[in-house]
N, C-alpha and C. Protein backbone atom coordinates (compact mmCIF):
# COMPACT_ATOMS: atom_id res chain seq x y z
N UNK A 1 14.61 1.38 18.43
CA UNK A 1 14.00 2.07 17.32
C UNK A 1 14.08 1.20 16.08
N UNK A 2 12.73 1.13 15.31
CA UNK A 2 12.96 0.42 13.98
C UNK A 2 13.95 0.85 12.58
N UNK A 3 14.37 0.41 12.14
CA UNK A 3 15.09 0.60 11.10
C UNK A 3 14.15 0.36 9.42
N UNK A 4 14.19 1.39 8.52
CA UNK A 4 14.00 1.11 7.37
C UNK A 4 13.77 -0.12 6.67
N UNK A 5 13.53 -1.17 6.39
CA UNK A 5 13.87 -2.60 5.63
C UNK A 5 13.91 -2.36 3.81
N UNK A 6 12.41 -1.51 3.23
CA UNK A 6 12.61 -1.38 1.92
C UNK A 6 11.14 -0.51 1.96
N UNK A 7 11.19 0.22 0.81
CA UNK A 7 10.73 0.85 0.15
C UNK A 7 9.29 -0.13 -0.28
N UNK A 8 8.20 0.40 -0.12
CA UNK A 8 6.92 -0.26 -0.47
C UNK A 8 5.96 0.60 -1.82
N UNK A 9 6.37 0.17 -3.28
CA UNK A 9 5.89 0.66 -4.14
C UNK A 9 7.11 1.57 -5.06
N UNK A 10 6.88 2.36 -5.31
CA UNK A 10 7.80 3.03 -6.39
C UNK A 10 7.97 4.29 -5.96
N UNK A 11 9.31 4.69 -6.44
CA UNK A 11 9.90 6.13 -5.51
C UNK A 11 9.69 6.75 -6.39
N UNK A 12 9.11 8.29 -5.47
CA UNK A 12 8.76 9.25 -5.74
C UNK A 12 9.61 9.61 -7.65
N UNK A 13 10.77 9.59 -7.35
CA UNK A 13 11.15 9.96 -9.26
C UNK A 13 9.94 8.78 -10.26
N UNK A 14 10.50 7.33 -9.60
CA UNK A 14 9.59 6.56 -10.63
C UNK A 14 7.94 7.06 -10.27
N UNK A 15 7.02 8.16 -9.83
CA UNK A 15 5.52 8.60 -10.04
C UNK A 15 6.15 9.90 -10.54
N UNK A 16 7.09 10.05 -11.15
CA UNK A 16 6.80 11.99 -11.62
C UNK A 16 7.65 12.93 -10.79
N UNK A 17 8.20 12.49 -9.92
CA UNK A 17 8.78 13.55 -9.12
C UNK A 17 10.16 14.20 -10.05
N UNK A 18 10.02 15.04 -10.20
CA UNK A 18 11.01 15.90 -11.58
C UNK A 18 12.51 15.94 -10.20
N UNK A 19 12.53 15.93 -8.88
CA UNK A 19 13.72 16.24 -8.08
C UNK A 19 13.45 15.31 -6.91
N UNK A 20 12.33 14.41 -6.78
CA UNK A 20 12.57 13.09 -5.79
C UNK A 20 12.66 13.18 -4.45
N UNK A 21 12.97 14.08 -4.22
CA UNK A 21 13.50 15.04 -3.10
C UNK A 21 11.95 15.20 -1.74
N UNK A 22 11.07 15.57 -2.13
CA UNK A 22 10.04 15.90 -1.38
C UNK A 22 8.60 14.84 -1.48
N UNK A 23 8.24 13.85 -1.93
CA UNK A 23 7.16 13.29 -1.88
C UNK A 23 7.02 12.59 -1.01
N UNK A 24 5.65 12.12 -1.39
CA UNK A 24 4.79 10.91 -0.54
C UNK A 24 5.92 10.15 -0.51
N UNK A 25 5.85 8.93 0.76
CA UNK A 25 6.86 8.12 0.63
C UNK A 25 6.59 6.54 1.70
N UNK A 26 6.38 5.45 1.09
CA UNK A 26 5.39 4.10 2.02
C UNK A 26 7.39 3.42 2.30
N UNK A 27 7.47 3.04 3.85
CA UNK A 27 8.55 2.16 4.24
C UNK A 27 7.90 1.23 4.71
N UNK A 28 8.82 -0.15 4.67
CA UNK A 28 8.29 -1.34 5.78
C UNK A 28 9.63 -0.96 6.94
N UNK A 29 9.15 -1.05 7.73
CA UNK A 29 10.27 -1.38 9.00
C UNK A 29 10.66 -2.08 9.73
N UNK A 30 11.73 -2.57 10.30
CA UNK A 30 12.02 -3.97 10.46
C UNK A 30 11.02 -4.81 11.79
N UNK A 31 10.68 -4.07 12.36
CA UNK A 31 9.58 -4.42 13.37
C UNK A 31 8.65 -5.21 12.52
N UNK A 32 7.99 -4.76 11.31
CA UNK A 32 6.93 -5.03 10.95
C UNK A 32 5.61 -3.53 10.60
N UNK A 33 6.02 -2.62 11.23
CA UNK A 33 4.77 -1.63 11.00
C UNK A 33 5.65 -0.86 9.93
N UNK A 34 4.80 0.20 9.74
CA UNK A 34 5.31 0.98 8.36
C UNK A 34 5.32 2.32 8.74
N UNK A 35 5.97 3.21 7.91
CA UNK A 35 6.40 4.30 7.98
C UNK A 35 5.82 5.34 6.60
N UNK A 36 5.75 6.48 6.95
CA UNK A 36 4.83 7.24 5.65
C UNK A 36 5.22 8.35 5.81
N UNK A 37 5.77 8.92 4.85
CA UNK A 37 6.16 10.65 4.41
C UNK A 37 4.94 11.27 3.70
N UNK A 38 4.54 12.13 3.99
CA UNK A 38 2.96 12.68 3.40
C UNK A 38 3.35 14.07 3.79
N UNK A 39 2.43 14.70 3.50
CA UNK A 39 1.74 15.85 3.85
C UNK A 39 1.11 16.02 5.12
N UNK A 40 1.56 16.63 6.30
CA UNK A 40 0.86 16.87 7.41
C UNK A 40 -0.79 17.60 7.40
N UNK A 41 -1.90 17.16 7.82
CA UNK A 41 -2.56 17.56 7.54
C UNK A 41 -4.08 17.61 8.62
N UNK A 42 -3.16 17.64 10.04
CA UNK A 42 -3.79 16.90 11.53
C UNK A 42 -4.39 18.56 11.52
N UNK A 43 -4.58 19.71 11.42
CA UNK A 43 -5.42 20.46 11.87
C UNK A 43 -6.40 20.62 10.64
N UNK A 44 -6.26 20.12 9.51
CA UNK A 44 -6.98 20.20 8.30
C UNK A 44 -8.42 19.10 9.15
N UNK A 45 -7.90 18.17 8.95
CA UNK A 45 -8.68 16.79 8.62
C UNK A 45 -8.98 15.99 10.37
N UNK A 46 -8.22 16.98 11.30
CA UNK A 46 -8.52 15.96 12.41
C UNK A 46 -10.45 16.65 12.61
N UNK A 47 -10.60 16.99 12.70
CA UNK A 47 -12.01 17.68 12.88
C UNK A 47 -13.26 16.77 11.88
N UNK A 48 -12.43 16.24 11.04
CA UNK A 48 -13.45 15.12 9.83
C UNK A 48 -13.65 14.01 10.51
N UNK A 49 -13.03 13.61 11.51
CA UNK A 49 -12.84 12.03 11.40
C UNK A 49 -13.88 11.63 12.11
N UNK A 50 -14.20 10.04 12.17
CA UNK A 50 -15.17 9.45 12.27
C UNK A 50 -15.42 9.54 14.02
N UNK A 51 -16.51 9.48 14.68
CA UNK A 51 -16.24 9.87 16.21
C UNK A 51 -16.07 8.83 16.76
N UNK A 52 -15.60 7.28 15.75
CA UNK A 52 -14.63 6.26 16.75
C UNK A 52 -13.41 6.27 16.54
N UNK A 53 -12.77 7.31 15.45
CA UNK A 53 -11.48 7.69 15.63
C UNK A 53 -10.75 8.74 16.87
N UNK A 54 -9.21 8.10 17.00
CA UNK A 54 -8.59 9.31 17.70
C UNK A 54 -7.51 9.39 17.84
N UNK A 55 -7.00 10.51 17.75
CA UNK A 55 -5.60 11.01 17.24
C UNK A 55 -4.47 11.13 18.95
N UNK A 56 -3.34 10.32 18.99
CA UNK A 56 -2.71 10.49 20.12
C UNK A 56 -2.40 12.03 19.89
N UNK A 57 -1.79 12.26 21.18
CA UNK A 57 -0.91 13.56 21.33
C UNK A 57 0.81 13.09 20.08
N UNK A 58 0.95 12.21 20.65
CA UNK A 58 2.10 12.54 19.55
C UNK A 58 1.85 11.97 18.13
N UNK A 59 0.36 11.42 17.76
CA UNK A 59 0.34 11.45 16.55
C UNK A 59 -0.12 12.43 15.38
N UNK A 60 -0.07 11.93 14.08
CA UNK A 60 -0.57 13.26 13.33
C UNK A 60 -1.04 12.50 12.11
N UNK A 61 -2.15 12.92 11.23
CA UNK A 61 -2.77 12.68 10.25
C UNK A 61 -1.73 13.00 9.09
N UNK A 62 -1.31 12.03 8.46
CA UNK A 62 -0.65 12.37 7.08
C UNK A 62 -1.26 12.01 5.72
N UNK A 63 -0.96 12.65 4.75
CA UNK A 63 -1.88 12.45 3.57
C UNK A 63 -0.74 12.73 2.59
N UNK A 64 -1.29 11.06 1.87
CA UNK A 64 -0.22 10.58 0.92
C UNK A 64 -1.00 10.59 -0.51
N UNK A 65 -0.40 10.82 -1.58
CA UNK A 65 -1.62 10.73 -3.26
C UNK A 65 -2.29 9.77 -3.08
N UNK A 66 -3.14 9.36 -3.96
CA UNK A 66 -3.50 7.89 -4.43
C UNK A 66 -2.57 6.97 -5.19
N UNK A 67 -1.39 8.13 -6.10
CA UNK A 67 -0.77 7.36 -6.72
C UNK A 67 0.10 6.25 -6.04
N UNK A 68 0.63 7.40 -4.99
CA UNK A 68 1.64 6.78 -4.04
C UNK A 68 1.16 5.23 -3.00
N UNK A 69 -0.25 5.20 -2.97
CA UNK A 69 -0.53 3.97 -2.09
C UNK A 69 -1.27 2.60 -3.01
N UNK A 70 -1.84 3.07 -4.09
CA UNK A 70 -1.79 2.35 -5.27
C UNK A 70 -0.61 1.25 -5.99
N UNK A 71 0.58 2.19 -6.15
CA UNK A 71 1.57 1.96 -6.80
C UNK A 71 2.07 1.08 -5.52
N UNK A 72 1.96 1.71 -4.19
CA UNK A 72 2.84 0.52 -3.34
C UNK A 72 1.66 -0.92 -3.09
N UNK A 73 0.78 -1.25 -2.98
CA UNK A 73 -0.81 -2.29 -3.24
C UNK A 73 0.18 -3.85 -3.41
N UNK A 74 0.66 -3.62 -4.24
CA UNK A 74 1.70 -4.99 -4.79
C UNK A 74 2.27 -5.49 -3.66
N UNK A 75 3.46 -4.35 -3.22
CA UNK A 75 4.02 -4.73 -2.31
C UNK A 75 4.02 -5.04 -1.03
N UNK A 76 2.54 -4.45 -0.58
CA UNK A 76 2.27 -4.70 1.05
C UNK A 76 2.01 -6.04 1.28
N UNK A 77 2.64 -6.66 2.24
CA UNK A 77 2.23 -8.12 2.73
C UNK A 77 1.23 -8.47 3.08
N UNK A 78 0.66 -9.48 2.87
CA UNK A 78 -0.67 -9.90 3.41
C UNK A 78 -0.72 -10.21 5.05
N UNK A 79 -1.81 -10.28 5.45
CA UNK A 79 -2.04 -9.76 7.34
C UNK A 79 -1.35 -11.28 7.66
């Protein structure tokens, strides 16, 4: 299992979060792929998606602000 490495962009207190506690949230992980705290939102939005998208069984659509993937932009590594 991957482990955490760092935080990608600015934590939830540094965008406004008054208790830090519950937001959007971008990780790198030591593998290399990333990790995302959002808003679940797979019975909202799976029905939108494009018909060359597709959702595993154990995956799920999460939805993060703009602020939150903006603010992390800096920090993501290039491909």
């Amino acid at each position: 299992m991957a482990t955490v490495v760092r935080r990608i962009g600015t934590s939830p207190r540094a965008r406004g979060s008054a208790s830090g506690q519950s937001c959007p949230d971008i990780f790198e992980l030591g593998d290399g792929d990333f990790a995302v705290i959002g808003r679940d939102a797979t019975v909202e939005l799976e029905r939108h998606l494009p018909p060359d998208a597709a959702r595993a069984a154990d995956e799920r659509i999460v939805v993060i602000t703009r602020a939150t993937l903006v603010q992390a932009r800096d920090d993501i590594p290039p491909a």
